[in-house]
PDB file of N, CA and C in Angstrom:
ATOM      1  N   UNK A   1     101.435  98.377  91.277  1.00  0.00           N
ATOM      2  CA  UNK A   1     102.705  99.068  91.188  1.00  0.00           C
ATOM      3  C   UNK A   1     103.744  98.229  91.911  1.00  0.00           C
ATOM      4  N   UNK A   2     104.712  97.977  91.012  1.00  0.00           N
ATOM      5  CA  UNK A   2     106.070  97.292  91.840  1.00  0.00           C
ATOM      6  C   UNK A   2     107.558  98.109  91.879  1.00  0.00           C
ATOM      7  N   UNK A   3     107.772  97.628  92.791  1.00  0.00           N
ATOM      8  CA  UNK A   3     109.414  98.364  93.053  1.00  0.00           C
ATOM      9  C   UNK A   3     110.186  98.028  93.791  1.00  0.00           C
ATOM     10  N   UNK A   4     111.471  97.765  93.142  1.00  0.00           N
ATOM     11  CA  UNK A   4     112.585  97.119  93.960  1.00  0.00           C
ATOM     12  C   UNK A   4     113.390  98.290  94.603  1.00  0.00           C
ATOM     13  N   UNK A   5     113.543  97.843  96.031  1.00  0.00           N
ATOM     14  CA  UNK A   5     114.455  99.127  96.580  1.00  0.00           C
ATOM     15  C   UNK A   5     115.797  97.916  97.447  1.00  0.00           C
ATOM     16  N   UNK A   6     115.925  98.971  98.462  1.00  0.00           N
ATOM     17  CA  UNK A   6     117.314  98.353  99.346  1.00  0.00           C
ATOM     18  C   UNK A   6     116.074  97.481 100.193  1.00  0.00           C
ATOM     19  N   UNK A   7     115.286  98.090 100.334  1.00  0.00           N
ATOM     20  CA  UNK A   7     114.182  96.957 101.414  1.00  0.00           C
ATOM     21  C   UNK A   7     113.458  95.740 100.469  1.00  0.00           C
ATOM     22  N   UNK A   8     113.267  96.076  99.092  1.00  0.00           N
ATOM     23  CA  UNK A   8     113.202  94.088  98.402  1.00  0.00           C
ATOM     24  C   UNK A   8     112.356  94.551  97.598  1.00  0.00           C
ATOM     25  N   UNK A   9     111.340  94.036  96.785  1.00  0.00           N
ATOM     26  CA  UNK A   9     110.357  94.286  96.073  1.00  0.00           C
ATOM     27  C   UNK A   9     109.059  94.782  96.801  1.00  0.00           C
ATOM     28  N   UNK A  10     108.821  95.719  96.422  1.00  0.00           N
ATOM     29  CA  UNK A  10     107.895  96.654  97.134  1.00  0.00           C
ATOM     30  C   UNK A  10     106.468  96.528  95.831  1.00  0.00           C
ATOM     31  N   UNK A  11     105.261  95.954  96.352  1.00  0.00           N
ATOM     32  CA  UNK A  11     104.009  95.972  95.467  1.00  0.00           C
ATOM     33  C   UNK A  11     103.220  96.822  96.503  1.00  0.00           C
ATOM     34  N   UNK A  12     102.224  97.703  95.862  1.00  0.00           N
ATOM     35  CA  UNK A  12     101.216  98.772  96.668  1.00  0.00           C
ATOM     36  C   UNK A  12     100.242  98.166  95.219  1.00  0.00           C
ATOM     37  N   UNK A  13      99.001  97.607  96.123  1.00  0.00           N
ATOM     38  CA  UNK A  13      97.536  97.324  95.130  1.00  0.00           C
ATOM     39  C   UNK A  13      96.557  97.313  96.376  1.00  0.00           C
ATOM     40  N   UNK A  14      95.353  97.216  95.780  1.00  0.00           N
ATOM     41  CA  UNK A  14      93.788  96.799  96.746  1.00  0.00           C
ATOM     42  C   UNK A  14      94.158  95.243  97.241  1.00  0.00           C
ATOM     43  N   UNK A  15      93.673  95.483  98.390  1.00  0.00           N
ATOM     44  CA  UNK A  15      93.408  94.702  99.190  1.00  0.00           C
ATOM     45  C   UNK A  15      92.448  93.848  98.690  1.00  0.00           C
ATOM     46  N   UNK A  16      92.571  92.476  98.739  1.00  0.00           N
ATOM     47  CA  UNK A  16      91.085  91.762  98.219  1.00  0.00           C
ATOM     48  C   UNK A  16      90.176  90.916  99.448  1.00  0.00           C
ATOM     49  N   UNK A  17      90.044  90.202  99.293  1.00  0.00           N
ATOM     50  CA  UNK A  17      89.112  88.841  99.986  1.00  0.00           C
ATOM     51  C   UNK A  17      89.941  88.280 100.756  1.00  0.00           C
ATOM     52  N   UNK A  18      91.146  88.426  99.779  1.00  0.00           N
ATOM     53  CA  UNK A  18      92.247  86.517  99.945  1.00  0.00           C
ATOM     54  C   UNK A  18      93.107  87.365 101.026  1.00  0.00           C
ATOM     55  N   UNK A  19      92.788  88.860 101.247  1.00  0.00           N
ATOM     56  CA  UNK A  19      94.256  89.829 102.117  1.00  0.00           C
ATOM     57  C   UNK A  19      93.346  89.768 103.509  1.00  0.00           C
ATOM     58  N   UNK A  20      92.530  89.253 103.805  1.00  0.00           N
ATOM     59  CA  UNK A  20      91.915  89.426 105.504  1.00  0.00           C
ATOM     60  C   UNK A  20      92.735  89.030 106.405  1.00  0.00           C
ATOM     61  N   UNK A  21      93.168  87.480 106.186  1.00  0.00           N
ATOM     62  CA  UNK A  21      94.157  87.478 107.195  1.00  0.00           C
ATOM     63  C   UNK A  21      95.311  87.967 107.703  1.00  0.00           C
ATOM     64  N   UNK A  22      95.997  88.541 106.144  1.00  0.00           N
ATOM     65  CA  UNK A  22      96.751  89.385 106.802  1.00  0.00           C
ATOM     66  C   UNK A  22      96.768  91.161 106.955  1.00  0.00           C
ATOM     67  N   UNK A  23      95.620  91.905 107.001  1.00  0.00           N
ATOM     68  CA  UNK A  23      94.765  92.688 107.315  1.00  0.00           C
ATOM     69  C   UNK A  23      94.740  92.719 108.984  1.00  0.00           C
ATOM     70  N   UNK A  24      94.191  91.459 108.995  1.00  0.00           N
ATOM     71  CA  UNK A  24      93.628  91.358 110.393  1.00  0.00           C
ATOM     72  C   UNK A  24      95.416  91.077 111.196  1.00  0.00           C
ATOM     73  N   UNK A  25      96.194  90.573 110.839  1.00  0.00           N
ATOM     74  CA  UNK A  25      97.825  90.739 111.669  1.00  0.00           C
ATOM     75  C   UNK A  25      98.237  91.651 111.755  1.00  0.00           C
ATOM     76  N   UNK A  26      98.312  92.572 110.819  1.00  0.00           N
ATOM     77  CA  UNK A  26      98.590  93.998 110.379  1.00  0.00           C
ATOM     78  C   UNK A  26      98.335  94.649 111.675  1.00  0.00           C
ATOM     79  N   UNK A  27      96.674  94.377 111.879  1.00  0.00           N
ATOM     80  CA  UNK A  27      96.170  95.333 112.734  1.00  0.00           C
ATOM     81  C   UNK A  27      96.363  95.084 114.457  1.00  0.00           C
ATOM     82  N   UNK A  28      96.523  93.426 114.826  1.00  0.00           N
ATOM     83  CA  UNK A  28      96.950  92.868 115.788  1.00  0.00           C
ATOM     84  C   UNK A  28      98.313  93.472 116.687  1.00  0.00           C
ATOM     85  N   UNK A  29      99.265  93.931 115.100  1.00  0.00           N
ATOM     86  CA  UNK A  29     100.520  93.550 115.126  1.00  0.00           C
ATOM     87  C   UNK A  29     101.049  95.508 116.017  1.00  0.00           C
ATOM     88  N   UNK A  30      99.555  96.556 115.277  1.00  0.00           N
ATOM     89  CA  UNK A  30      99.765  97.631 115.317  1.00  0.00           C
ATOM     90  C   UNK A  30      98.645  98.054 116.692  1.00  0.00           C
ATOM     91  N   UNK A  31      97.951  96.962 117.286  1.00  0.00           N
ATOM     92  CA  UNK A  31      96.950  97.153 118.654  1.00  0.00           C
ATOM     93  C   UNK A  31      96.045  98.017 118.070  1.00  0.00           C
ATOM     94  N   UNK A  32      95.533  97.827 116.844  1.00  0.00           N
ATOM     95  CA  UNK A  32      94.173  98.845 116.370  1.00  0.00           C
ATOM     96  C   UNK A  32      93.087  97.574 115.683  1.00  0.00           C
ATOM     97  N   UNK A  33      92.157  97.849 115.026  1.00  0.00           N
ATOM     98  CA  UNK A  33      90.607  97.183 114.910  1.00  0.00           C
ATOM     99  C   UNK A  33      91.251  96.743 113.858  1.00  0.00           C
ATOM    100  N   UNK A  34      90.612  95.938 113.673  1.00  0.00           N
ATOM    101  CA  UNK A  34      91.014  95.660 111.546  1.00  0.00           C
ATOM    102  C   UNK A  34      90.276  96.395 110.448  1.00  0.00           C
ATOM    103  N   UNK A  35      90.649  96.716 109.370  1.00  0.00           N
ATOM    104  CA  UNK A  35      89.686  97.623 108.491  1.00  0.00           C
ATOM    105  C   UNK A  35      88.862  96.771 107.905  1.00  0.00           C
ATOM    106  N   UNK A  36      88.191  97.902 107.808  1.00  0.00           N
ATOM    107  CA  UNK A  36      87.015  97.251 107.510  1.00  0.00           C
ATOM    108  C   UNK A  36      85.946  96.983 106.094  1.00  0.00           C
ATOM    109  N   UNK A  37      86.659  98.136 105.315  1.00  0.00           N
ATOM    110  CA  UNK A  37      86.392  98.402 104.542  1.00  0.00           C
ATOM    111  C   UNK A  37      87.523  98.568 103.174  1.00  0.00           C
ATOM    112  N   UNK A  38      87.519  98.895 101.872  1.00  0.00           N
ATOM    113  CA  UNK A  38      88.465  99.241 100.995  1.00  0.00           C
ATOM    114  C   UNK A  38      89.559  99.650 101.545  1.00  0.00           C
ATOM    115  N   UNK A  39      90.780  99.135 101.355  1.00  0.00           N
ATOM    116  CA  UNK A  39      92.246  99.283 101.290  1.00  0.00           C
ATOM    117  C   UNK A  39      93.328  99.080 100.549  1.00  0.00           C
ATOM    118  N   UNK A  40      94.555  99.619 100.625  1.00  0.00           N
ATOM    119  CA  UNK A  40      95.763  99.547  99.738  1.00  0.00           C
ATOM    120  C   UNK A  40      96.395  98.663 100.718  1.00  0.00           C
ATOM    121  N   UNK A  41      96.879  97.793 100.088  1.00  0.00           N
ATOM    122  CA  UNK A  41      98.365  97.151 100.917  1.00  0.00           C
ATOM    123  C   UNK A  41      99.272  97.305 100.344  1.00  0.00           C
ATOM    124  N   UNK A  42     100.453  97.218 101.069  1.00  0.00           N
ATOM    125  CA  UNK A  42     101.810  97.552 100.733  1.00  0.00           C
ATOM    126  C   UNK A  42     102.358  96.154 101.010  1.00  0.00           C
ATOM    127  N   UNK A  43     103.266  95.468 100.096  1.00  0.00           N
ATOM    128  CA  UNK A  43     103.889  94.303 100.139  1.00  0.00           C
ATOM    129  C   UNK A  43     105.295  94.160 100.131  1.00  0.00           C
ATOM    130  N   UNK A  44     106.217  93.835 100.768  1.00  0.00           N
ATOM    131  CA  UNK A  44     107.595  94.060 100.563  1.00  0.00           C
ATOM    132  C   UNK A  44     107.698  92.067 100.412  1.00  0.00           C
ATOM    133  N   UNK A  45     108.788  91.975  99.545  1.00  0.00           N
ATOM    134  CA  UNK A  45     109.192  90.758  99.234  1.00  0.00           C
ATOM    135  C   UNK A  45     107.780  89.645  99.212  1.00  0.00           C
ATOM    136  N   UNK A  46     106.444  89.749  99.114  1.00  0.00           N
ATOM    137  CA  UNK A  46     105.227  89.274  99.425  1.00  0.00           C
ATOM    138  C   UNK A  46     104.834  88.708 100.595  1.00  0.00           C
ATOM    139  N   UNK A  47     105.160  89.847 101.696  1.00  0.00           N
ATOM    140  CA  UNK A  47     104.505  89.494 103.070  1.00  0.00           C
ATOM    141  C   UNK A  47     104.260  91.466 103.338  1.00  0.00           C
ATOM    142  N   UNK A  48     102.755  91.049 103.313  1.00  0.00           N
ATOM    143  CA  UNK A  48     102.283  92.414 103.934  1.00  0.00           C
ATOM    144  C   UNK A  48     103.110  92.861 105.273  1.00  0.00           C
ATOM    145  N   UNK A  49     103.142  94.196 104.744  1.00  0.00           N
ATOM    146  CA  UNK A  49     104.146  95.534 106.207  1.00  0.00           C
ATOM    147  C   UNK A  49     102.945  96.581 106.285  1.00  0.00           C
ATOM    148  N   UNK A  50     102.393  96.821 105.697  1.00  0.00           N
ATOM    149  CA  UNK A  50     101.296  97.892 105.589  1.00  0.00           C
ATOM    150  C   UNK A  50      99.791  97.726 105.146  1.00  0.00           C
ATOM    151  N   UNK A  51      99.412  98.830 105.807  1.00  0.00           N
ATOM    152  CA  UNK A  51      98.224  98.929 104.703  1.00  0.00           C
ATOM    153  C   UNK A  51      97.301 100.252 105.027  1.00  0.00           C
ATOM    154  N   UNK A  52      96.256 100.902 104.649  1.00  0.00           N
ATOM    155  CA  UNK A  52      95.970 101.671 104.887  1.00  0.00           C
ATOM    156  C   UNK A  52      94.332 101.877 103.765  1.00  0.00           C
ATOM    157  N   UNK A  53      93.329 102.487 105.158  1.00  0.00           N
ATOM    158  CA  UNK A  53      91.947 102.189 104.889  1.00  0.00           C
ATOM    159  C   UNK A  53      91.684 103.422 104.097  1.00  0.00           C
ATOM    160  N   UNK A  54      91.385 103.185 103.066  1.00  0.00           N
ATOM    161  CA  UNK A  54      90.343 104.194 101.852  1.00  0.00           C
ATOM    162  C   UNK A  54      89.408 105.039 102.070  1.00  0.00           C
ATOM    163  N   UNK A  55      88.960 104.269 103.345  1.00  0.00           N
ATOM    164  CA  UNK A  55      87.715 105.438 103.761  1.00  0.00           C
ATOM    165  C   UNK A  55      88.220 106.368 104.857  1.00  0.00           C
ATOM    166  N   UNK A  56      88.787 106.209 105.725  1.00  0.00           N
ATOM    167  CA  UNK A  56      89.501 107.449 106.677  1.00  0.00           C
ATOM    168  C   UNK A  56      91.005 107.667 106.883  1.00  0.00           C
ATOM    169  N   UNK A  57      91.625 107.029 106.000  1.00  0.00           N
ATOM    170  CA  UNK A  57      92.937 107.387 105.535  1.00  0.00           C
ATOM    171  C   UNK A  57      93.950 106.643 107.141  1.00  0.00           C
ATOM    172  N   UNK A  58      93.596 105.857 108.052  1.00  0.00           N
ATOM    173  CA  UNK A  58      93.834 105.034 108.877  1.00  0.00           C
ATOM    174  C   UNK A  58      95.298 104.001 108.744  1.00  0.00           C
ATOM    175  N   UNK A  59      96.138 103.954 109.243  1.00  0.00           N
ATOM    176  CA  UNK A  59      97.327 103.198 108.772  1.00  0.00           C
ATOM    177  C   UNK A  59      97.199 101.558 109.496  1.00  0.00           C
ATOM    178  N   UNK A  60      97.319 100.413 109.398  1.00  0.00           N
ATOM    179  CA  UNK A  60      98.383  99.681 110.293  1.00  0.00           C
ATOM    180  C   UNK A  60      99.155  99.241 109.631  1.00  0.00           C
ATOM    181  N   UNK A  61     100.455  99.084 110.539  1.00  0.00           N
ATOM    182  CA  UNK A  61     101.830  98.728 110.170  1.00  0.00           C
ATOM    183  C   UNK A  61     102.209  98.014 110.798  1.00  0.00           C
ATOM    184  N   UNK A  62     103.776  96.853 110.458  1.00  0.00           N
ATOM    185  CA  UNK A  62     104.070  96.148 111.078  1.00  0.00           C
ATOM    186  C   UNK A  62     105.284  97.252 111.786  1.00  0.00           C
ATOM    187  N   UNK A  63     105.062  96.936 113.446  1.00  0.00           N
ATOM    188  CA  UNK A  63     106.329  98.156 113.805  1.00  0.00           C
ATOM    189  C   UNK A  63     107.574  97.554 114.036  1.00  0.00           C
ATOM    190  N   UNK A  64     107.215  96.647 113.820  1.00  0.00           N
ATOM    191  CA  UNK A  64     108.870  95.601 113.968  1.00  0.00           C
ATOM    192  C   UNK A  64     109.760  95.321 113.095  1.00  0.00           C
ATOM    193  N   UNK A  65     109.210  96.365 111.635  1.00  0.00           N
ATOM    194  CA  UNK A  65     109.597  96.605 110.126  1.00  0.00           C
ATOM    195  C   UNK A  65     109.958  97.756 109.427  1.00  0.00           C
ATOM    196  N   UNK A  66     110.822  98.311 108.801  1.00  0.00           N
ATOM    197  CA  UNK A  66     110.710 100.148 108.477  1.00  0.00           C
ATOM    198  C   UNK A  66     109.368  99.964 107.081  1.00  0.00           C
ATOM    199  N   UNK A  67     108.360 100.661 108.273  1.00  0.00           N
ATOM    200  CA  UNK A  67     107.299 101.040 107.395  1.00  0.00           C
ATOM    201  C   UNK A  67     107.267 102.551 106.880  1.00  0.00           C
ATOM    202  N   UNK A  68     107.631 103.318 107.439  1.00  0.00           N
ATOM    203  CA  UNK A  68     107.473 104.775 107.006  1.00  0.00           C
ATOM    204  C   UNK A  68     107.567 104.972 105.507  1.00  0.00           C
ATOM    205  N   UNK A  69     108.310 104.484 105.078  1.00  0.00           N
ATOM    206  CA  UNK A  69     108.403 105.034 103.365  1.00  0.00           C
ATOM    207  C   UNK A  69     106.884 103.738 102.712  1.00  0.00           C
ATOM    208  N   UNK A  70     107.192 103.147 103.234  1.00  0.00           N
ATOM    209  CA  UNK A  70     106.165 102.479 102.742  1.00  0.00           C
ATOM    210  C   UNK A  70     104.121 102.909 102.778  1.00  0.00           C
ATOM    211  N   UNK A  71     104.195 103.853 104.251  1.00  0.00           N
ATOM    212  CA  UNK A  71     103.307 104.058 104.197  1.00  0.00           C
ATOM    213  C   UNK A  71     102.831 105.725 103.639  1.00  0.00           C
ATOM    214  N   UNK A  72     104.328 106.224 103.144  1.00  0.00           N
ATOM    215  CA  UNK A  72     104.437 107.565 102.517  1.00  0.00           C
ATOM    216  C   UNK A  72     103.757 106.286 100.917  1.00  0.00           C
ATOM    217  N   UNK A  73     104.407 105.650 100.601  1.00  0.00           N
ATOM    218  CA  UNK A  73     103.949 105.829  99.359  1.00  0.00           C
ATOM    219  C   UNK A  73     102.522 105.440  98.644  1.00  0.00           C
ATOM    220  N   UNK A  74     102.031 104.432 100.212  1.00  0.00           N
ATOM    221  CA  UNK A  74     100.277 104.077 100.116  1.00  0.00           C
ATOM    222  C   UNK A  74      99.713 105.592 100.227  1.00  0.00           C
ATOM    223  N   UNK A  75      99.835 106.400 101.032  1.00  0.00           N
ATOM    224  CA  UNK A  75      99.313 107.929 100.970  1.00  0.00           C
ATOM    225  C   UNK A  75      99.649 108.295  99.240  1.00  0.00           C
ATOM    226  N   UNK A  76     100.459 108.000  98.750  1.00  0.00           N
ATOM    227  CA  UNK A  76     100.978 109.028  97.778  1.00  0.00           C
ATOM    228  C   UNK A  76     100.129 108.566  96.731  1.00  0.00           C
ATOM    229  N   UNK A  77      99.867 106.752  96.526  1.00  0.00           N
ATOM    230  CA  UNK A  77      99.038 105.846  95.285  1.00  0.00           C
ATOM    231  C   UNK A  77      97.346 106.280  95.798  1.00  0.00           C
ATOM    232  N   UNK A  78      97.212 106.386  97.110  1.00  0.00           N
ATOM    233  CA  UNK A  78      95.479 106.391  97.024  1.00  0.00           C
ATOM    234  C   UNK A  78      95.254 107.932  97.019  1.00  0.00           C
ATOM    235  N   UNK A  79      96.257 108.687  96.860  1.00  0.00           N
ATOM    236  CA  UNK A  79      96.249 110.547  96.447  1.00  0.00           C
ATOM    237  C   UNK A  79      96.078 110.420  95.167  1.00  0.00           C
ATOM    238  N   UNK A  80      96.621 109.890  94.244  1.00  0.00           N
ATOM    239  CA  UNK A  80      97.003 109.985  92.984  1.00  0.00           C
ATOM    240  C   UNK A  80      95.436 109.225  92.821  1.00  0.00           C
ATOM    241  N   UNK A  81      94.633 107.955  93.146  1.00  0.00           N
ATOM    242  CA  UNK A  81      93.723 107.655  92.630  1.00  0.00           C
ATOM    243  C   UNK A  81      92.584 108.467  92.663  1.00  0.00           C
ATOM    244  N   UNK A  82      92.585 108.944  93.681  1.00  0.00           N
ATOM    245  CA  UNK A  82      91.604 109.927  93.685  1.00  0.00           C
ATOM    246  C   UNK A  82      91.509 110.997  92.825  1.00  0.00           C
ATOM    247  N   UNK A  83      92.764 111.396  92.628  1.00  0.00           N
ATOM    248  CA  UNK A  83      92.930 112.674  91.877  1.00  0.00           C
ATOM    249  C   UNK A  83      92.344 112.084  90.697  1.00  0.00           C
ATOM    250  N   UNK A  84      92.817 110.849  89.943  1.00  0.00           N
ATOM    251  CA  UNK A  84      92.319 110.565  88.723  1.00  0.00           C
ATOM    252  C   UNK A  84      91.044 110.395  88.246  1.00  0.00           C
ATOM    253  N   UNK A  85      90.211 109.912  89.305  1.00  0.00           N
ATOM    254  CA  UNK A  85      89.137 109.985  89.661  1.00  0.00           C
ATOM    255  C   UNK A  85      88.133 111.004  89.400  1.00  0.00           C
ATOM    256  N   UNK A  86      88.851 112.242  90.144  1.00  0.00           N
ATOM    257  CA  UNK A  86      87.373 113.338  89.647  1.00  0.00           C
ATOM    258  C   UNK A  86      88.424 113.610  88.671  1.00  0.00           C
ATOM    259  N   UNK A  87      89.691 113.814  87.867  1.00  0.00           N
ATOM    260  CA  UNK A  87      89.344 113.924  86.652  1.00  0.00           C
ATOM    261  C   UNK A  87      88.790 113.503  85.520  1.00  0.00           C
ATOM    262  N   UNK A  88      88.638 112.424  85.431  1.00  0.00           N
ATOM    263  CA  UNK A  88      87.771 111.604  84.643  1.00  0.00           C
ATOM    264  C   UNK A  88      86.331 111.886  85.230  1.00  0.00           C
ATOM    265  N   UNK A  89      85.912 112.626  85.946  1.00  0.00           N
ATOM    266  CA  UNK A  89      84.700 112.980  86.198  1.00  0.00           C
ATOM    267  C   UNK A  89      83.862 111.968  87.159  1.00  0.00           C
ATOM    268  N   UNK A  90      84.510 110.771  88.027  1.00  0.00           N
ATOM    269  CA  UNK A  90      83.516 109.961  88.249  1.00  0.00           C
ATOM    270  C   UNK A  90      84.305 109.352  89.638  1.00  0.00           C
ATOM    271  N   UNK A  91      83.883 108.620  89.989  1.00  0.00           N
ATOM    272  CA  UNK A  91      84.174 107.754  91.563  1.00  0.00           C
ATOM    273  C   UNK A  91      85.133 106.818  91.191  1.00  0.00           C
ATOM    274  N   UNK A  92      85.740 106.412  90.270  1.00  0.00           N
ATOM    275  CA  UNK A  92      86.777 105.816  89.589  1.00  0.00           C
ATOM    276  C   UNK A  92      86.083 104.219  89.318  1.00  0.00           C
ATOM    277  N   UNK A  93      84.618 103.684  89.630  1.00  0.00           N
ATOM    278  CA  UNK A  93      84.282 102.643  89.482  1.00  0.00           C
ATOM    279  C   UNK A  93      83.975 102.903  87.728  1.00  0.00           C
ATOM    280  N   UNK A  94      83.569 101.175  87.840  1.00  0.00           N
ATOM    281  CA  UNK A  94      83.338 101.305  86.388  1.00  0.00           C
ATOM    282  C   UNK A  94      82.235 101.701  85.777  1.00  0.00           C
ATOM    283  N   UNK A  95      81.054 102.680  86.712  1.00  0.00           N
ATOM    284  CA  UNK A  95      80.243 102.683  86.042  1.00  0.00           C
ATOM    285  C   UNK A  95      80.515 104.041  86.269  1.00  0.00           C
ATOM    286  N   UNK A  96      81.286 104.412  86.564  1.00  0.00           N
ATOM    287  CA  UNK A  96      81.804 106.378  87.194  1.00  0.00           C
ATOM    288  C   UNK A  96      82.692 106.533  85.647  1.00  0.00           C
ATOM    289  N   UNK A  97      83.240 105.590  85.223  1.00  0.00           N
ATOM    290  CA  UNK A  97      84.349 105.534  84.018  1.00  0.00           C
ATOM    291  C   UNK A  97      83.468 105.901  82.606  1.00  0.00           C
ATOM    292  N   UNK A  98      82.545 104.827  82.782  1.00  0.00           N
ATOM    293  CA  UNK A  98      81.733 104.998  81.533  1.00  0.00           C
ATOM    294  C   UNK A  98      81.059 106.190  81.403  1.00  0.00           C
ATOM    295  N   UNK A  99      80.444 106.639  82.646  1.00  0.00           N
ATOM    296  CA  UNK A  99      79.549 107.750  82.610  1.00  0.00           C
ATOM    297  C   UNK A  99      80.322 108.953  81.977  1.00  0.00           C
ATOM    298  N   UNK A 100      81.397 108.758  82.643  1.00  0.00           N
ATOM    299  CA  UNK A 100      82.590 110.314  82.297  1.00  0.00           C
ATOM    300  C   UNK A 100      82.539 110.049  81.030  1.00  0.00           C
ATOM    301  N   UNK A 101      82.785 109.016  79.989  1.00  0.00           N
ATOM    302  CA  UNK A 101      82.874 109.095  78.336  1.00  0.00           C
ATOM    303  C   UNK A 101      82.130 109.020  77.554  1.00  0.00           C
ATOM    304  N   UNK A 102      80.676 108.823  78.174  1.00  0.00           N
ATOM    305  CA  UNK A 102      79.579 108.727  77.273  1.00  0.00           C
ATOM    306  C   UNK A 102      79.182 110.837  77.253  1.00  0.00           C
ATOM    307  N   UNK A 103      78.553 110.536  76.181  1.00  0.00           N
ATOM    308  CA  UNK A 103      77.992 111.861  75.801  1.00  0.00           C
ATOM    309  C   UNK A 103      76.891 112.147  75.105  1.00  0.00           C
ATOM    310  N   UNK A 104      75.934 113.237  75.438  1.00  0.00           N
ATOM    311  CA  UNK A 104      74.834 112.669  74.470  1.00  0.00           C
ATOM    312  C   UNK A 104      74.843 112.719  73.409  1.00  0.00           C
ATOM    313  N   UNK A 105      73.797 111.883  72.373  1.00  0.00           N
ATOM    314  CA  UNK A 105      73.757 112.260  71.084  1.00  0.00           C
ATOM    315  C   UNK A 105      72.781 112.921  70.095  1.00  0.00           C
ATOM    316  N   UNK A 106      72.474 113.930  69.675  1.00  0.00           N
ATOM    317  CA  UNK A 106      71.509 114.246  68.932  1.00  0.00           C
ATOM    318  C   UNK A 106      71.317 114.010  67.633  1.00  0.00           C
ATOM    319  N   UNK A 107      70.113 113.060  67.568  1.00  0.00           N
ATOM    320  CA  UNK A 107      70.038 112.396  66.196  1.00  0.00           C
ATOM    321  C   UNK A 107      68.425 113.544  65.453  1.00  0.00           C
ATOM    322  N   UNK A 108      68.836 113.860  64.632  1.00  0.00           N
ATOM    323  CA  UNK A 108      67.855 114.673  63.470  1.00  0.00           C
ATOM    324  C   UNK A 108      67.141 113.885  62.529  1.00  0.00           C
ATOM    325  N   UNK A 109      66.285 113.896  62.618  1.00  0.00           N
ATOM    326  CA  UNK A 109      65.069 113.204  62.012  1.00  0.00           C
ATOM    327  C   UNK A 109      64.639 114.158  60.360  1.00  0.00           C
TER     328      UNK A 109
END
């Protein structure tokens, strides 16, 4: 998801491999652990301000930056994934995706 505001281009996606290091500043920057696990980052102009852990809903922010709307709207994208999630019936992976659309079939002999 991208979006241009008065604060610059704003991207909110998963965190990958290549986002540790700046994960790990994030968390330096906010005096908490680094996550550890699945996360959203929030990107303004492409230098991480946010981010926030998937598994206990955990923030760090840069505080030397206006993060607040930014970290309203990582709450608002990993609300919305979830939600989509059990509607489609599954954990939102891809084998949670398939399962939700397969159905059985009864073949008559």
């Amino acid at each position: 998801m991208t979006t241009t505001t008065g604060l610059g281009a704003i991207v909110i996606r998963h965190a990958t491999d290549a986002d540790i290091i700046a994960l790990t500043d994030l968390a330096i920057l906010d005096s908490r652990e680094p996550m550890s696990g699945p996360a959203l980052i929030a990107e303004v102009d492409g230098t991480a301000r946010a981010a926030l852990d998937l598994h206990d809903g955990s923030v760090a922010a840069d505080p030397f930056a206006p993060t607040a709307e930014l970290v309203e709207l990582l709450r608002l994208h990993a609300g919305s994934s979830r939600s989509g999630a059990r509607r489609r019936g599954g954990d939102g992976s891809l084998l949670g995706r398939v399962a939700s659309i397969m159905r059985p079939v009864s073949v008559r002999a």
